[in-house]
PDB file of N, CA and C in Angstrom:
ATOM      1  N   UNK A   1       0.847  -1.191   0.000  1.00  0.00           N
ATOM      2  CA  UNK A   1       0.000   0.000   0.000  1.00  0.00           C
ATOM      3  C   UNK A   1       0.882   1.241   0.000  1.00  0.00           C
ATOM      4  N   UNK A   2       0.849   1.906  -1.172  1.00  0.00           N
ATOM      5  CA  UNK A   2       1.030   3.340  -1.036  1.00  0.00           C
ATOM      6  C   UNK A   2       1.269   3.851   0.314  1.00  0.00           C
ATOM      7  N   UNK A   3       2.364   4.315   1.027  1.00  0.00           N
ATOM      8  CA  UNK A   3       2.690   5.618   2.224  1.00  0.00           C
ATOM      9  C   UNK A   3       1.932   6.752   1.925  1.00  0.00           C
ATOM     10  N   UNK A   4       1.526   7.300   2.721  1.00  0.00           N
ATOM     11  CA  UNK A   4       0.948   9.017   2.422  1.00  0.00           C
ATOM     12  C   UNK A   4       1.901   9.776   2.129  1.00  0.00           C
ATOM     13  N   UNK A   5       1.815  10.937   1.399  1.00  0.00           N
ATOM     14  CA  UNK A   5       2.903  12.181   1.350  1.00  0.00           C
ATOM     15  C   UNK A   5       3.044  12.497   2.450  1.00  0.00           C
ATOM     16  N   UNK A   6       4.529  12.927   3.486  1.00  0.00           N
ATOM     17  CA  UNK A   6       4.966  13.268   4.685  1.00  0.00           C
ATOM     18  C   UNK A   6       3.860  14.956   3.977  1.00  0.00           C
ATOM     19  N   UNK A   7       3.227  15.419   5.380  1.00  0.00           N
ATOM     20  CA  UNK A   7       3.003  16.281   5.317  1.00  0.00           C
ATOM     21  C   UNK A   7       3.902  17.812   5.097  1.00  0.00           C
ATOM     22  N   UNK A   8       3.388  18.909   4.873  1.00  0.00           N
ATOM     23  CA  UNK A   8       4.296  19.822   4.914  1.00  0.00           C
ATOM     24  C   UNK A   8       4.343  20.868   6.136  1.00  0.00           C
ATOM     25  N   UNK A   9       5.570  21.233   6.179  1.00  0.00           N
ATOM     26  CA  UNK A   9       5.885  22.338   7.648  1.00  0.00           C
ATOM     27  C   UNK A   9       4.593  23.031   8.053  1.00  0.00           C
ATOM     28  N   UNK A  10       4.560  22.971   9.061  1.00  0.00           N
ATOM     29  CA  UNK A  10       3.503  24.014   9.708  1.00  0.00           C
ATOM     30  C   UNK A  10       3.897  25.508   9.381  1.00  0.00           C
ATOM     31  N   UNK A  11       3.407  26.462   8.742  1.00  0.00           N
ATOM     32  CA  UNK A  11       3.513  27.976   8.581  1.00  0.00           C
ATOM     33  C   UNK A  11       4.561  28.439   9.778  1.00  0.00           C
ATOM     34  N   UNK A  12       5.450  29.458   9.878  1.00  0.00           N
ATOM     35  CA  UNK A  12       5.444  30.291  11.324  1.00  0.00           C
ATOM     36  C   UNK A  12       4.139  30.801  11.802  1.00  0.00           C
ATOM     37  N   UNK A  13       4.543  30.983  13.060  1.00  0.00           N
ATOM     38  CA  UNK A  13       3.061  31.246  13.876  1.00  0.00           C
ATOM     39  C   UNK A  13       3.587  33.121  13.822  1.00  0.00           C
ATOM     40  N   UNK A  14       2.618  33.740  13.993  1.00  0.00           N
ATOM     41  CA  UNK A  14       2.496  35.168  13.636  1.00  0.00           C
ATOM     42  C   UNK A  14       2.325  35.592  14.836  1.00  0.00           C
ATOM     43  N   UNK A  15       2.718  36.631  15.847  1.00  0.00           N
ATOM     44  CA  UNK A  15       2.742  37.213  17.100  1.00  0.00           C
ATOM     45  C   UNK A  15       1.318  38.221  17.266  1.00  0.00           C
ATOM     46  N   UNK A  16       1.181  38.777  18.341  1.00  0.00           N
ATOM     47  CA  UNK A  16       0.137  39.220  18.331  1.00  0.00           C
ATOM     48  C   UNK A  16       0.219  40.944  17.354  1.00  0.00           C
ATOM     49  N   UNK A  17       1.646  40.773  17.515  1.00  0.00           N
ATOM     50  CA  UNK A  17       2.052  42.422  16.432  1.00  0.00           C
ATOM     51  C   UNK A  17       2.532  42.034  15.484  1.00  0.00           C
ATOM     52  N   UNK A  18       2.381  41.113  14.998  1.00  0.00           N
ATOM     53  CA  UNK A  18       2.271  40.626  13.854  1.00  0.00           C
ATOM     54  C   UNK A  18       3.978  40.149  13.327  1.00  0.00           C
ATOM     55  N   UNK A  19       4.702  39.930  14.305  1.00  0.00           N
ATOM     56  CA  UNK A  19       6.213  39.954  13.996  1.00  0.00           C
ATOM     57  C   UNK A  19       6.564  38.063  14.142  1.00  0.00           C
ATOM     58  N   UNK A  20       7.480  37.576  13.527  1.00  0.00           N
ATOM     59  CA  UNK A  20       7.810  36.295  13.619  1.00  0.00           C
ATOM     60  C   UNK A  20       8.505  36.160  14.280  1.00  0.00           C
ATOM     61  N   UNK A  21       8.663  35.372  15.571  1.00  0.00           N
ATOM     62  CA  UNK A  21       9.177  35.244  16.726  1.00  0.00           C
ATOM     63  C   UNK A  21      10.437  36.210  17.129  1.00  0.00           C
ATOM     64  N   UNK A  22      10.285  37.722  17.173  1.00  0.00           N
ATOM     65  CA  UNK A  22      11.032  38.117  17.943  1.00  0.00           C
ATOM     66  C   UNK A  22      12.636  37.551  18.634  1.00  0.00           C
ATOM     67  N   UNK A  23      13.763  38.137  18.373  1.00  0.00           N
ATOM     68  CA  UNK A  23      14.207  37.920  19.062  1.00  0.00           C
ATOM     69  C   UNK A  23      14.473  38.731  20.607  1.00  0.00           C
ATOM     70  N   UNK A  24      15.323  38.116  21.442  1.00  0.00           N
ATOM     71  CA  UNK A  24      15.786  38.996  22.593  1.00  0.00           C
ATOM     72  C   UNK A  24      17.291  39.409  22.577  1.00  0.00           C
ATOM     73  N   UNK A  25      17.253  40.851  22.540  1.00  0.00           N
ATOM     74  CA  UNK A  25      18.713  41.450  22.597  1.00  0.00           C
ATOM     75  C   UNK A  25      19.214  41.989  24.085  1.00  0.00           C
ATOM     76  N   UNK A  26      20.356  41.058  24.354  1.00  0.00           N
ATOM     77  CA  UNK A  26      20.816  41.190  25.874  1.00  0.00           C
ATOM     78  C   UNK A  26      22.078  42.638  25.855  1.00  0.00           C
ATOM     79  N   UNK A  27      22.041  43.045  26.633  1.00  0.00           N
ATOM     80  CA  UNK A  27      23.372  44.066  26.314  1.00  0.00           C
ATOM     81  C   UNK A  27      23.889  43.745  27.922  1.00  0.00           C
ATOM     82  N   UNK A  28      25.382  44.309  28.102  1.00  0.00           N
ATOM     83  CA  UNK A  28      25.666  44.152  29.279  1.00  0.00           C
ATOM     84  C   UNK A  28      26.713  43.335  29.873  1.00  0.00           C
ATOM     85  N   UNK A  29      26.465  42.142  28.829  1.00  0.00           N
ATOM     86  CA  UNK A  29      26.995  41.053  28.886  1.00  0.00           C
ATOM     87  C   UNK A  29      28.728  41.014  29.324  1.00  0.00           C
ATOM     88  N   UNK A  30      29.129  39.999  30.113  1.00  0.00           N
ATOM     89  CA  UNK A  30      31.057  40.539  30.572  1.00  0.00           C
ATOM     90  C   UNK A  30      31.395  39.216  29.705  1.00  0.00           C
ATOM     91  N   UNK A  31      32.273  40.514  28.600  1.00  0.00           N
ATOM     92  CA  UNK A  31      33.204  39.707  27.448  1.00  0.00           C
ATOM     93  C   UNK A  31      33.953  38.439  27.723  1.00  0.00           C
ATOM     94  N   UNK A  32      33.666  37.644  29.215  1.00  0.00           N
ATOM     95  CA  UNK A  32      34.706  36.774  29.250  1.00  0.00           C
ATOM     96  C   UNK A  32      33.604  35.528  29.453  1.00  0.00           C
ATOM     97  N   UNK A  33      31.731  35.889  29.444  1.00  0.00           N
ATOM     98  CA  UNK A  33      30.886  34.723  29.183  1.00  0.00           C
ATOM     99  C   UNK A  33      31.448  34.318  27.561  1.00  0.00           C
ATOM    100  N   UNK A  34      31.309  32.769  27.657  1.00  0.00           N
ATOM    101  CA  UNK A  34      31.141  31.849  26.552  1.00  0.00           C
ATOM    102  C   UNK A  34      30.294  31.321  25.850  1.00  0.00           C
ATOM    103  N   UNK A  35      29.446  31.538  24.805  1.00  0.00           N
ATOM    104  CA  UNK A  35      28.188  30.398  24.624  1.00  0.00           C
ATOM    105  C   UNK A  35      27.434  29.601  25.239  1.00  0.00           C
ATOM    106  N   UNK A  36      28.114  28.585  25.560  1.00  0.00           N
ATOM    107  CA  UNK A  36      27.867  27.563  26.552  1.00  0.00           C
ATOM    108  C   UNK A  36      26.768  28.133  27.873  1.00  0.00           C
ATOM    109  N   UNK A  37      28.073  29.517  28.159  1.00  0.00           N
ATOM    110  CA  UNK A  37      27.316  30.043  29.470  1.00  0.00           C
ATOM    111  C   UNK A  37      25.955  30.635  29.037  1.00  0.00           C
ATOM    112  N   UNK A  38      25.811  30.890  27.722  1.00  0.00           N
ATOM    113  CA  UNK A  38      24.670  31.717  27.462  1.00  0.00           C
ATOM    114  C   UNK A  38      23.749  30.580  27.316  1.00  0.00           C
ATOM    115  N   UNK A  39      23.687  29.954  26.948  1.00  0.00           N
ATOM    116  CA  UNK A  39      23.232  28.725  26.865  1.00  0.00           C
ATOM    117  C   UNK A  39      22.251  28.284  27.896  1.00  0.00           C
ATOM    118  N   UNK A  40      23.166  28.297  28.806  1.00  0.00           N
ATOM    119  CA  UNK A  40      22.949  27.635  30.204  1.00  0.00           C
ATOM    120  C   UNK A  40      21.653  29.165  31.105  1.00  0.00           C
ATOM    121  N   UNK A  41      21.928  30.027  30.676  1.00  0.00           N
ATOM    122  CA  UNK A  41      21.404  31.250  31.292  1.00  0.00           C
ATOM    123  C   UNK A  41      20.011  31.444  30.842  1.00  0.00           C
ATOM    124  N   UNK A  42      19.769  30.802  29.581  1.00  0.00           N
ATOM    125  CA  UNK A  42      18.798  31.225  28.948  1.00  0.00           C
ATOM    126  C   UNK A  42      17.282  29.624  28.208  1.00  0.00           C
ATOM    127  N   UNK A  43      17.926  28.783  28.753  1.00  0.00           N
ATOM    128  CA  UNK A  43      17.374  27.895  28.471  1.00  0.00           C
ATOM    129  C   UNK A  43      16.290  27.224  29.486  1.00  0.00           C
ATOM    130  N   UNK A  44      16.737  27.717  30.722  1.00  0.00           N
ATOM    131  CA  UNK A  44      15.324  27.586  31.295  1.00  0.00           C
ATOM    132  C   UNK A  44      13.886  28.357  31.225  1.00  0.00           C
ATOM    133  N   UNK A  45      14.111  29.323  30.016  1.00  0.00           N
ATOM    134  CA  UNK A  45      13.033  29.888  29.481  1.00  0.00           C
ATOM    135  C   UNK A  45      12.233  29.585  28.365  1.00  0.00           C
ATOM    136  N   UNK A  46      12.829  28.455  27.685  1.00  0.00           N
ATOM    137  CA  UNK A  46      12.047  27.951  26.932  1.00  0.00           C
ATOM    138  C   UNK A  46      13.499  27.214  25.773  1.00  0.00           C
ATOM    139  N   UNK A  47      12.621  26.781  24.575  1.00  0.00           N
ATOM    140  CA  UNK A  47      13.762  26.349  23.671  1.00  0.00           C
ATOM    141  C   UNK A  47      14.404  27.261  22.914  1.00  0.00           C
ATOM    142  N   UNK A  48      15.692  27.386  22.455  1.00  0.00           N
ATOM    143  CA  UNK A  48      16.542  27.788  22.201  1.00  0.00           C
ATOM    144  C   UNK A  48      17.225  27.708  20.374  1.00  0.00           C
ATOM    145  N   UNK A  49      16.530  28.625  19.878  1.00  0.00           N
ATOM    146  CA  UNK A  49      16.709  28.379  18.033  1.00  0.00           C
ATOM    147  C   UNK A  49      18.308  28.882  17.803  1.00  0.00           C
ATOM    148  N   UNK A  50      18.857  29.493  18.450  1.00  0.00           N
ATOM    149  CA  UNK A  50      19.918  30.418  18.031  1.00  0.00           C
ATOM    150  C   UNK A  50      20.201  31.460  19.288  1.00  0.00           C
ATOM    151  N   UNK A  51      21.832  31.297  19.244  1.00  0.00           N
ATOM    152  CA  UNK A  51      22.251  32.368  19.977  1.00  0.00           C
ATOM    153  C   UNK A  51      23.467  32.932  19.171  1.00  0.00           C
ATOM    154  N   UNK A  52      22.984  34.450  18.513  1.00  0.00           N
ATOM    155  CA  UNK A  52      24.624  35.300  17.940  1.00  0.00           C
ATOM    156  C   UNK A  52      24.849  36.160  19.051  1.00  0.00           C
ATOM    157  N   UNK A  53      26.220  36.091  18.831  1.00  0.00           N
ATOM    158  CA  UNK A  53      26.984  36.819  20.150  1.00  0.00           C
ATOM    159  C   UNK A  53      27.932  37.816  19.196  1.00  0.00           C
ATOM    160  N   UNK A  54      27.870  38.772  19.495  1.00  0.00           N
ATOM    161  CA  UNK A  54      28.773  39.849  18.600  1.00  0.00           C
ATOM    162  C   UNK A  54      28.618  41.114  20.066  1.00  0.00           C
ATOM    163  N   UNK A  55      29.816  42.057  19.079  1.00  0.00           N
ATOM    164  CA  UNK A  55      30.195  43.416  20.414  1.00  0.00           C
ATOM    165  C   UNK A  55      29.220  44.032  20.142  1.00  0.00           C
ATOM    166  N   UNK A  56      28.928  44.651  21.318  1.00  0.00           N
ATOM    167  CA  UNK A  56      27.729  45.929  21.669  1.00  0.00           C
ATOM    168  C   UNK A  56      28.286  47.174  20.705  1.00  0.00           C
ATOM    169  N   UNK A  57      27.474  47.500  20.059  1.00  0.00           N
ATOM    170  CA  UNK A  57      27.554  49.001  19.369  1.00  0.00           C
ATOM    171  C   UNK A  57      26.607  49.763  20.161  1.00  0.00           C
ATOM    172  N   UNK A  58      26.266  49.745  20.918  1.00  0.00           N
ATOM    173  CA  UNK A  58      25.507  50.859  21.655  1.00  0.00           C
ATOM    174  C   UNK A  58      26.378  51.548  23.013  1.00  0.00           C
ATOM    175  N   UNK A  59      27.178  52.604  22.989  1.00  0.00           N
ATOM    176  CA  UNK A  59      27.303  53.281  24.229  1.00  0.00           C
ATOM    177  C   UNK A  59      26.825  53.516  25.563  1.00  0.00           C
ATOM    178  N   UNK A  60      25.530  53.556  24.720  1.00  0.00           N
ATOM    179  CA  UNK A  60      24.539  54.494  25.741  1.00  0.00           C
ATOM    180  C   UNK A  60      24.208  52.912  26.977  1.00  0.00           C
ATOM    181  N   UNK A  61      24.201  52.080  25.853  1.00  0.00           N
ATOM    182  CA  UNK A  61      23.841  50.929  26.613  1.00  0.00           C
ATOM    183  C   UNK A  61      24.870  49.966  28.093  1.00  0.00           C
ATOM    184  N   UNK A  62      25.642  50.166  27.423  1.00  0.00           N
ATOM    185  CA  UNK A  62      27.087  49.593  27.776  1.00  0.00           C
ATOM    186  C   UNK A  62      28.148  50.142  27.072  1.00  0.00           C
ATOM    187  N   UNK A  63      29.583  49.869  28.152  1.00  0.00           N
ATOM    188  CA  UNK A  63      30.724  50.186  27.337  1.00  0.00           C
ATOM    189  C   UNK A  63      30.915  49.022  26.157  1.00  0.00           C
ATOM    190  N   UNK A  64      31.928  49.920  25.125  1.00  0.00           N
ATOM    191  CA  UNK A  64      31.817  49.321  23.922  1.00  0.00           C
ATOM    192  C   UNK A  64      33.126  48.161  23.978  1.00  0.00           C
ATOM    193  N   UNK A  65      33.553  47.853  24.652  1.00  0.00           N
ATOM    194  CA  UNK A  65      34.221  46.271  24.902  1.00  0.00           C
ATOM    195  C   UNK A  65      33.352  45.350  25.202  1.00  0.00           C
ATOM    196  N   UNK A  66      32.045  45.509  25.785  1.00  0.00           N
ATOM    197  CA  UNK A  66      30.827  44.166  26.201  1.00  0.00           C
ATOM    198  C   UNK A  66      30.499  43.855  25.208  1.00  0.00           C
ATOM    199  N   UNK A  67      29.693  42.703  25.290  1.00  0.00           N
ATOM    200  CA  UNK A  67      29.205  41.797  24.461  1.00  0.00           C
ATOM    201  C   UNK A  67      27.478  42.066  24.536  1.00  0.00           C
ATOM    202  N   UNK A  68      27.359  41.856  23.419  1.00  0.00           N
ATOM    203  CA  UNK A  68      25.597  41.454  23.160  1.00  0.00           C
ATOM    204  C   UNK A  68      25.492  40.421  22.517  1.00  0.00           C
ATOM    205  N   UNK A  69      24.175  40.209  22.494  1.00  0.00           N
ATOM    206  CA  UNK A  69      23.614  38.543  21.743  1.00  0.00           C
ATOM    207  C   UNK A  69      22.051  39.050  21.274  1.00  0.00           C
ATOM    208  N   UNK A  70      21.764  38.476  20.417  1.00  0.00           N
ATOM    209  CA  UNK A  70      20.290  37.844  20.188  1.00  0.00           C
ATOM    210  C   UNK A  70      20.241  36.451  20.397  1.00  0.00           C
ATOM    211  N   UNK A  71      19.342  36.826  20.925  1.00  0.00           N
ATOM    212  CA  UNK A  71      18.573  35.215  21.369  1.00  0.00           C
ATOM    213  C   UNK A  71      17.126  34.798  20.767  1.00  0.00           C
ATOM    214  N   UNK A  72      17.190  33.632  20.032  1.00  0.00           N
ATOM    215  CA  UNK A  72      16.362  33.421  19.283  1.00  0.00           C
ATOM    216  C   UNK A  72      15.333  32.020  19.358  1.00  0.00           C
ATOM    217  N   UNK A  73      14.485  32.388  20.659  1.00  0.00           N
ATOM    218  CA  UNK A  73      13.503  31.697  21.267  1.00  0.00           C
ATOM    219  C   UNK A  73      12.598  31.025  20.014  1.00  0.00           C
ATOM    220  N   UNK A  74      11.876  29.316  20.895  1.00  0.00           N
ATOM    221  CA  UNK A  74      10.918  28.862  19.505  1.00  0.00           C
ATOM    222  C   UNK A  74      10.124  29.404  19.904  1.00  0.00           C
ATOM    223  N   UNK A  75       9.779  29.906  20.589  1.00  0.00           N
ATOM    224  CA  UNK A  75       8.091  30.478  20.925  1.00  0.00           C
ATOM    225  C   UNK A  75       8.424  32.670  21.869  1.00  0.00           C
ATOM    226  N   UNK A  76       7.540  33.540  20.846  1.00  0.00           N
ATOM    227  CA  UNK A  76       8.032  34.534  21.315  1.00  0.00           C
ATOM    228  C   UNK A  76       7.798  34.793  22.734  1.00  0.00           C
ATOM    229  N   UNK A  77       6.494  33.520  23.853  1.00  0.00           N
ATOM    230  CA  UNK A  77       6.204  33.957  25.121  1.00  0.00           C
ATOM    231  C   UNK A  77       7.503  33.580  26.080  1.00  0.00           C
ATOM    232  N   UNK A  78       7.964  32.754  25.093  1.00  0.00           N
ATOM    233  CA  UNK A  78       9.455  32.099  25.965  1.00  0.00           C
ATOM    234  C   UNK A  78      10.228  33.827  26.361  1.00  0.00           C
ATOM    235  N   UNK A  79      10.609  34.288  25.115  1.00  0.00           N
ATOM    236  CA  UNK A  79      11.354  35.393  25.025  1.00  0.00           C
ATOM    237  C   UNK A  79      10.969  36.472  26.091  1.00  0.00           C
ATOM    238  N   UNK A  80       9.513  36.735  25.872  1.00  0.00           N
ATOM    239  CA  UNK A  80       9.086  37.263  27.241  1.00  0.00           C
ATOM    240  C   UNK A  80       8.962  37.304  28.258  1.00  0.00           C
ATOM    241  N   UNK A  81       8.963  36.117  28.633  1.00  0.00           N
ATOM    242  CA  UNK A  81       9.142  35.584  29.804  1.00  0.00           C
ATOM    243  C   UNK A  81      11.123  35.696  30.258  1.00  0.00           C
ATOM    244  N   UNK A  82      11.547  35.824  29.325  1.00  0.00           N
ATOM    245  CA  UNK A  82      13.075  35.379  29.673  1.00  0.00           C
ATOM    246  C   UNK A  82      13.635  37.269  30.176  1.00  0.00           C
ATOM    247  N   UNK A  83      13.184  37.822  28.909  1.00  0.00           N
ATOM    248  CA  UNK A  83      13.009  39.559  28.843  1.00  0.00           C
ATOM    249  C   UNK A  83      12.537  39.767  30.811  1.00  0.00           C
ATOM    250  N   UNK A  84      11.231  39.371  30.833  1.00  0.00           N
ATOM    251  CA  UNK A  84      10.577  40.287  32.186  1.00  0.00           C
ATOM    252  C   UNK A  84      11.828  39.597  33.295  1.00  0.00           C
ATOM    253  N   UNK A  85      12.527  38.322  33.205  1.00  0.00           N
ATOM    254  CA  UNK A  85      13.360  37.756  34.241  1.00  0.00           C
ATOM    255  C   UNK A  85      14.506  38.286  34.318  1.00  0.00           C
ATOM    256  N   UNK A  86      15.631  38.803  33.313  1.00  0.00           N
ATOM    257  CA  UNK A  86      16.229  38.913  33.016  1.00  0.00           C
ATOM    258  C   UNK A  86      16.653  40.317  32.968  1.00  0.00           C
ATOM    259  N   UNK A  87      16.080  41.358  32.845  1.00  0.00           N
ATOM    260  CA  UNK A  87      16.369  42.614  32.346  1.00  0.00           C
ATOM    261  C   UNK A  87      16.379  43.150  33.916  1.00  0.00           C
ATOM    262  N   UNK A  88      17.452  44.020  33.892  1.00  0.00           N
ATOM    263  CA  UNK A  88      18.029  44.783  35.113  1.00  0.00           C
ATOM    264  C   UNK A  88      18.468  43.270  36.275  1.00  0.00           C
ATOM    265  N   UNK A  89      18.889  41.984  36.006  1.00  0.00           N
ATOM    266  CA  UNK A  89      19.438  40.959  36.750  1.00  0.00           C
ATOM    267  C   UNK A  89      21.103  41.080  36.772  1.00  0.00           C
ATOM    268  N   UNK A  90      21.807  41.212  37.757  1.00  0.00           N
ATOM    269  CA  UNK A  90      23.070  41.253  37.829  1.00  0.00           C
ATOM    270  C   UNK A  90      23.825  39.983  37.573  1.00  0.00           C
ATOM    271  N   UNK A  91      24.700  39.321  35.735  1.00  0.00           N
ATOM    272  CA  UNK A  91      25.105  38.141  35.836  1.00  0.00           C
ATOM    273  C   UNK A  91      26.755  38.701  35.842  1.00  0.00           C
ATOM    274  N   UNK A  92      27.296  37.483  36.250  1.00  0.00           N
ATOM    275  CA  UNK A  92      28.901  37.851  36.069  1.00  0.00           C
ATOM    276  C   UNK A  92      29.311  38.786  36.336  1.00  0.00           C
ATOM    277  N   UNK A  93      28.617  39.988  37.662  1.00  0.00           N
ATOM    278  CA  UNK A  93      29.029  41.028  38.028  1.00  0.00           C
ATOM    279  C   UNK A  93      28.619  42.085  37.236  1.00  0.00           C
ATOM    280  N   UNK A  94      27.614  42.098  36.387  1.00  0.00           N
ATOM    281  CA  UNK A  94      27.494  43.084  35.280  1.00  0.00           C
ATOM    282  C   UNK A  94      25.448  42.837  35.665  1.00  0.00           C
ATOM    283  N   UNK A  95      25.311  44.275  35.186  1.00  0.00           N
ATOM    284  CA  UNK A  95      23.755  44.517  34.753  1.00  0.00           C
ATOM    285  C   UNK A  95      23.344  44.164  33.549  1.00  0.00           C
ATOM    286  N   UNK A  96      22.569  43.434  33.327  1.00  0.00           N
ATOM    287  CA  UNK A  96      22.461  43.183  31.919  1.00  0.00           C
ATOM    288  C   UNK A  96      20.981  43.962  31.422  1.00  0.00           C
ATOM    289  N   UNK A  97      20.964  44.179  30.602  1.00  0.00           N
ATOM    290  CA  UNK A  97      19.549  44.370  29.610  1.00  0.00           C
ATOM    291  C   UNK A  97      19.259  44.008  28.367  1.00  0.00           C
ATOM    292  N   UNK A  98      17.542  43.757  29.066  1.00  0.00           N
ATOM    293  CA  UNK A  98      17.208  42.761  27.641  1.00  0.00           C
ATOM    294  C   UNK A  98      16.486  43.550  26.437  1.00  0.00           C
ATOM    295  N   UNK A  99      16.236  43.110  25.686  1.00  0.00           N
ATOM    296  CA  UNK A  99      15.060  44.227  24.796  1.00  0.00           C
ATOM    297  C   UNK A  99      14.693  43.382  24.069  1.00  0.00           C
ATOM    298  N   UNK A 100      13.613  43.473  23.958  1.00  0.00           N
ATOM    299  CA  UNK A 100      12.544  42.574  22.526  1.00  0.00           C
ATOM    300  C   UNK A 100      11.958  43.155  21.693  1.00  0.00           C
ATOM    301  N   UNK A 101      12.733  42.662  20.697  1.00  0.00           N
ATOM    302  CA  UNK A 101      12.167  42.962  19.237  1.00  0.00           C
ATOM    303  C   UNK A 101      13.485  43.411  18.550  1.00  0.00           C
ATOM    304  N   UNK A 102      13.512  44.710  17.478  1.00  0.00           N
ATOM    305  CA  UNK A 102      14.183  44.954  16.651  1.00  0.00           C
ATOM    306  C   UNK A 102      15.401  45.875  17.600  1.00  0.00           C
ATOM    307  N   UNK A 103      16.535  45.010  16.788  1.00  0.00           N
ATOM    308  CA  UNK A 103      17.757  45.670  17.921  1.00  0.00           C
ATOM    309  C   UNK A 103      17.931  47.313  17.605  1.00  0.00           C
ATOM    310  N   UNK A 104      18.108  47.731  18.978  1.00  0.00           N
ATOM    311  CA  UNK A 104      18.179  48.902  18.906  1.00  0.00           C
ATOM    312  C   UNK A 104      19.905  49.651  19.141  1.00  0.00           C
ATOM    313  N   UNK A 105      20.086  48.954  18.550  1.00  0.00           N
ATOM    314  CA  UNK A 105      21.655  48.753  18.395  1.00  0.00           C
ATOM    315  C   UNK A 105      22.325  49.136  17.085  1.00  0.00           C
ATOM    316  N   UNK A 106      21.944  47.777  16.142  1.00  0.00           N
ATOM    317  CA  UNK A 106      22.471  47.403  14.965  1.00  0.00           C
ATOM    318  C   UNK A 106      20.829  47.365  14.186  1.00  0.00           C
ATOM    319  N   UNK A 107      21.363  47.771  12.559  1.00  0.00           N
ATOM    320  CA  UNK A 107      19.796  47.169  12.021  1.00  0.00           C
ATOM    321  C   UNK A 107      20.208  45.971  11.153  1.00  0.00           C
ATOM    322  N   UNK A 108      19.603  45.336  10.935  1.00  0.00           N
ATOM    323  CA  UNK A 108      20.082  44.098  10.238  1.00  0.00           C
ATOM    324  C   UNK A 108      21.262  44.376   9.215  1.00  0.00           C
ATOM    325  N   UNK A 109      21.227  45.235   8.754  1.00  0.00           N
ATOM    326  CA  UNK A 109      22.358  45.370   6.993  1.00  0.00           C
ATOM    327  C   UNK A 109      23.658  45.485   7.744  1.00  0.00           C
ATOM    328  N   UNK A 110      23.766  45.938   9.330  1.00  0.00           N
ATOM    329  CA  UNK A 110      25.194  46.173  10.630  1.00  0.00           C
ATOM    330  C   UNK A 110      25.392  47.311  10.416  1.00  0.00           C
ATOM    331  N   UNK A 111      24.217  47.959   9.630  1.00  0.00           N
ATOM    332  CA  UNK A 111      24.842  49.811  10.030  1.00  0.00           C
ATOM    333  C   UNK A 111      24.249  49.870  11.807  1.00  0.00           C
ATOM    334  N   UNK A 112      25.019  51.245  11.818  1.00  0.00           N
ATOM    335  CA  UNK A 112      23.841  51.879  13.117  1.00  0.00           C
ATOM    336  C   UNK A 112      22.482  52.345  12.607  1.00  0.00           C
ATOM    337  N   UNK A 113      22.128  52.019  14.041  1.00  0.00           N
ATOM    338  CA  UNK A 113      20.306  52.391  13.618  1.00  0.00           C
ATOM    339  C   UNK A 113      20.449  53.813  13.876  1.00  0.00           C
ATOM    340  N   UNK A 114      19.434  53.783  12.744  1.00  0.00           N
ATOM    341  CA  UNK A 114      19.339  55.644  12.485  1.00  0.00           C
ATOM    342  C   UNK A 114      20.474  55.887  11.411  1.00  0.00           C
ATOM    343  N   UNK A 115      21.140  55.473  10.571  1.00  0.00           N
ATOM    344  CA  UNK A 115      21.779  55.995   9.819  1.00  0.00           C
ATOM    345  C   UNK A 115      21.421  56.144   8.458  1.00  0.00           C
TER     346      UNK A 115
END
């Protein structure tokens, strides 16, 4: 007997602002965490699609030797939930902050935003 066709991917799911799962941008971060550690920091908030780790271009945010990341939750309530836990929490001796949604940092193309 004929197998069925494996079905196809489920769509992305669409947020309530209409954005595809959001990521979370941490600033703050002390240049001497590793992946791993981010890893470990952020996974009890849900599952874990992606973590880029690149230097903070924001001043205002942090000095410009720290590190930032996006974090790229499967579900955007994870992210929120990780955001409301996370933002103003002291890790590795440092304040960190989170922000959700579009980095207010970098815009995707790696200019500065606003340029």
């Amino acid at each position: 007997a004929p197998q069925p066709a494996p079905s196809a991917a489920p769509a992305p799911r669409k947020t309530s602002r209409g954005d595809l799962n959001s990521p979370l941008y941490v600033y703050g971060l002390d240049p001497k965490l590793r992946e791993l550690d981010l890893y470990k920091l952020f996974a009890p908030f849900g599952a874990i699609v992606s973590i880029r780790v690149e230097q903070s271009k924001n001043p205002a945010i942090e000095s410009p030797e720290g590190k930032c990341c996006a974090v790229q939750f499967r579900s955007d309530q994870n992210a929120v939930e990780a955001q409301k836990c996370l933002n103003g929490l002291p890790v590795a001796g440092r304040v960190i902050h989170a922000v959700l949604g579009e980095s207010p940092a970098v815009t995707p193309s790696g200019e500065p935003a606003g340029a």
